[in-house]
N, C-alpha and C. Protein backbone atom coordinates (compact mmCIF):
# COMPACT_ATOMS: atom_id res chain seq x y z
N UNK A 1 43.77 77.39 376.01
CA UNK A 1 43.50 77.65 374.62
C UNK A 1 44.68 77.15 373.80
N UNK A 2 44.65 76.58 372.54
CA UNK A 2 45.71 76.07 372.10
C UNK A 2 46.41 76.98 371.31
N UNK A 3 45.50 78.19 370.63
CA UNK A 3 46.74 78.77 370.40
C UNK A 3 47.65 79.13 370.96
N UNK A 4 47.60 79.50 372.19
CA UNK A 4 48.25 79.95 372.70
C UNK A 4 49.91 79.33 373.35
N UNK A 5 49.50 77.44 373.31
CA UNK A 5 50.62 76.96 373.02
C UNK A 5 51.19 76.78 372.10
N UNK A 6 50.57 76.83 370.45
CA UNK A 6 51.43 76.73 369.65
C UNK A 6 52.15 77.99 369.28
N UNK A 7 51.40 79.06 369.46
CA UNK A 7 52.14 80.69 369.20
C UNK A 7 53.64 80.35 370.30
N UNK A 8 53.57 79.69 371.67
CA UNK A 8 54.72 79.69 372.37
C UNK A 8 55.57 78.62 372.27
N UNK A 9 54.90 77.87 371.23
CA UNK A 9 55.85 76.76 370.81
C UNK A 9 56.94 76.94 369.44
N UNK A 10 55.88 77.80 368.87
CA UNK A 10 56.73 78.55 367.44
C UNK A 10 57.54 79.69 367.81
N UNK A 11 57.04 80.53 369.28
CA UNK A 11 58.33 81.22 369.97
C UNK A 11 59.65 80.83 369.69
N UNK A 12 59.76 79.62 371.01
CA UNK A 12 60.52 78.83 370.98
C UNK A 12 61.48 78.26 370.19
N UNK A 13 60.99 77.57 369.08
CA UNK A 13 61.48 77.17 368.39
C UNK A 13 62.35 78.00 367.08
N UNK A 14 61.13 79.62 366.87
CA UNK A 14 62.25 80.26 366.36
C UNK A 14 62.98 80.91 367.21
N UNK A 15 63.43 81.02 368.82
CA UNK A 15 64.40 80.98 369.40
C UNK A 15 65.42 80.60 368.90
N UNK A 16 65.28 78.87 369.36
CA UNK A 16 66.48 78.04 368.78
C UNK A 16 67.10 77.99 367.59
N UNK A 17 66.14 78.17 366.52
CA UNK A 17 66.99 78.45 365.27
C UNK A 17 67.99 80.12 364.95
N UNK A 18 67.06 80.92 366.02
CA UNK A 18 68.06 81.84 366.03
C UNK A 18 69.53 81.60 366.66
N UNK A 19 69.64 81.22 367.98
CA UNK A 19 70.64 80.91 368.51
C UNK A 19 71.82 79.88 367.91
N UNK A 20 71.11 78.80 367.28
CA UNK A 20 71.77 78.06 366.45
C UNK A 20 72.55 78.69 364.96
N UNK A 21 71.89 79.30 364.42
CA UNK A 21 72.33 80.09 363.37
C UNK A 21 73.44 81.26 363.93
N UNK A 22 73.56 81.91 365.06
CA UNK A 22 74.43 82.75 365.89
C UNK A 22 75.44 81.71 365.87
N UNK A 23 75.47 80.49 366.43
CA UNK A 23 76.55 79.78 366.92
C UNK A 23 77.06 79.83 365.79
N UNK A 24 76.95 79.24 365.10
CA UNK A 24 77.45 78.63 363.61
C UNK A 24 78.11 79.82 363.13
N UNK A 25 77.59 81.18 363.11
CA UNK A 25 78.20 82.52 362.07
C UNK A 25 79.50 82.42 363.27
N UNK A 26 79.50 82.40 364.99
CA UNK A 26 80.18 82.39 365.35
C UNK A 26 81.65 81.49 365.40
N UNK A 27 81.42 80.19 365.00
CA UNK A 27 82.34 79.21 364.88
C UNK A 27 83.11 79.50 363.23
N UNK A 28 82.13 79.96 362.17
CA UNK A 28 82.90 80.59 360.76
C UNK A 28 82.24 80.96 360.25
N UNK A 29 82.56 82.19 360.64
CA UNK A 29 82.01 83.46 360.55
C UNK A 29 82.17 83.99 358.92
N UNK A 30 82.47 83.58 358.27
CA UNK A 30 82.58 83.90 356.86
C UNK A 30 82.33 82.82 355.70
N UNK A 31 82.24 82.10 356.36
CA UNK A 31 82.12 80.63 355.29
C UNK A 31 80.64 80.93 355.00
N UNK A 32 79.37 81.09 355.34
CA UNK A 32 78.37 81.13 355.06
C UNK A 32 77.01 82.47 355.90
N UNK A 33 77.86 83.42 355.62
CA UNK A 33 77.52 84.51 356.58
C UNK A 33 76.50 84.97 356.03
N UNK A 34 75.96 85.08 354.36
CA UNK A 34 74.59 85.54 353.81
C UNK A 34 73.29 84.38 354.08
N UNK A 35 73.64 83.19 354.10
CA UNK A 35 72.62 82.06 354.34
C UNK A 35 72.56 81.87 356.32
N UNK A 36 73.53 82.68 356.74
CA UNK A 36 73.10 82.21 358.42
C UNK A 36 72.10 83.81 358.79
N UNK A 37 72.88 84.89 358.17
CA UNK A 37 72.12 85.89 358.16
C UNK A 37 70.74 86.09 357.46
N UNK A 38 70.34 85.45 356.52
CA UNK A 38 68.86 84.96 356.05
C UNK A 38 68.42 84.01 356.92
N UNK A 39 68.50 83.08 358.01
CA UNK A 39 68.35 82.31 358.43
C UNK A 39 67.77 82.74 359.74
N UNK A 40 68.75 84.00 360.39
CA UNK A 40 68.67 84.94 361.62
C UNK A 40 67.23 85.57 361.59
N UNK A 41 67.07 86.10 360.09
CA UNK A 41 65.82 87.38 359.90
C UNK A 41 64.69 86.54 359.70
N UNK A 42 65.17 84.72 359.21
CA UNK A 42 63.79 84.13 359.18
C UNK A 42 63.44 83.86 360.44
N UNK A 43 64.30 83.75 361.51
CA UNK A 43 63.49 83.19 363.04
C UNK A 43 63.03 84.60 363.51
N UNK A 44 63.72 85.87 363.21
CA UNK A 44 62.97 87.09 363.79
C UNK A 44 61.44 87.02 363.24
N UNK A 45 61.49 86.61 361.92
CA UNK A 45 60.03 87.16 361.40
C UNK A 45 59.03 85.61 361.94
N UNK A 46 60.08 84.92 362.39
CA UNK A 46 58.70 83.58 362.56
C UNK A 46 58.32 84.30 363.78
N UNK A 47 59.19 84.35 365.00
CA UNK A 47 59.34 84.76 366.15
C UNK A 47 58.26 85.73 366.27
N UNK A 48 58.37 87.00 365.76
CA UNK A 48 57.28 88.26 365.65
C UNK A 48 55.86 87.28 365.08
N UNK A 49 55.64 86.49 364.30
CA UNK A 49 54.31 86.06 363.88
C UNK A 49 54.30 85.18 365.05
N UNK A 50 54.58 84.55 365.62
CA UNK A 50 54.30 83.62 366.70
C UNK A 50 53.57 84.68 368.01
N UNK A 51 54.28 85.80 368.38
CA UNK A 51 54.16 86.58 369.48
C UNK A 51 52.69 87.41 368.89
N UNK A 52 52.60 87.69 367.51
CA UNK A 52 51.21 87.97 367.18
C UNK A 52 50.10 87.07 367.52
N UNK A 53 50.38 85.65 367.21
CA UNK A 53 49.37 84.89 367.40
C UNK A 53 49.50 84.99 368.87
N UNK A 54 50.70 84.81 369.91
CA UNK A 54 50.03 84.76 371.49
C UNK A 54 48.73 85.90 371.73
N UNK A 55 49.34 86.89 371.37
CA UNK A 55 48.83 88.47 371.71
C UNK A 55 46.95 88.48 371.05
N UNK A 56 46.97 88.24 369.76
CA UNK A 56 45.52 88.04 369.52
C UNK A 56 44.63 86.78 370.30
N UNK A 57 45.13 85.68 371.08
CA UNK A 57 44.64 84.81 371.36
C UNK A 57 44.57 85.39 372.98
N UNK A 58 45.21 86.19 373.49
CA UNK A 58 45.16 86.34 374.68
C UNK A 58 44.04 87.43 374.50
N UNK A 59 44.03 88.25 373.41
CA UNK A 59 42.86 89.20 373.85
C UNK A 59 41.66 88.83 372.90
N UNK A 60 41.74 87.16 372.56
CA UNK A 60 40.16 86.77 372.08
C UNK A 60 39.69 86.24 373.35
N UNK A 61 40.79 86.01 374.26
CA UNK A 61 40.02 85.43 375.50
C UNK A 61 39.59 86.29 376.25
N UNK A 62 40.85 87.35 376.37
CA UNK A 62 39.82 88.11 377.59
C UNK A 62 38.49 89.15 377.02
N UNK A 63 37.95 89.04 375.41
CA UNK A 63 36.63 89.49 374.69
C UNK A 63 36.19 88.55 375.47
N UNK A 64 36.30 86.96 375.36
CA UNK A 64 35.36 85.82 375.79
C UNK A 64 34.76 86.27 377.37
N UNK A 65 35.56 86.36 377.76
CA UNK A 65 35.90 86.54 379.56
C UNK A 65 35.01 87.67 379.12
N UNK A 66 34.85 88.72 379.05
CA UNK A 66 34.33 90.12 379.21
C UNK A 66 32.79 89.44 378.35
N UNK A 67 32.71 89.27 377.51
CA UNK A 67 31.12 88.46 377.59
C UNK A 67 30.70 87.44 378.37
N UNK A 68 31.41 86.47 378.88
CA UNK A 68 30.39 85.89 379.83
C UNK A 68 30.59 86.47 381.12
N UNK A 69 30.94 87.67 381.75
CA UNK A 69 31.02 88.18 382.94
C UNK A 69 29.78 88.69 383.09
């Protein structure tokens, strides 16, 4: 099903922008600490909508699965 790779592709990816935004507060840590910290809460909230879309796509399939059984 494809959502289900793009929900784990938008995982992913707001992974990396989390981790990337960590590095950076870590290397200077004060030079831009309100825009890396807005940056942090935007990959949490992509992250959480991505893991919604896995979660509804996994249980439109197994509705599918449970009707054609």
């Amino acid at each position: 099903m494809q959502a289900l790779s793009i929900g784990a592709a938008g995982m992913m990816s707001a992974q990396s922008r989390f981790e990337t935004s960590a590095r950076r507060t870590a290397t200077a840590p004060l030079d831009t600490l309100a825009e890396e910290t807005v940056e942090r809460l935007q990959a949490r909230t992509a992250f959480s909508a991505n893991a919604a879309v896995v979660r509804t796509a996994d249980e439109m399939t197994g509705a599918l699965l449970d009707m054609l059984a």
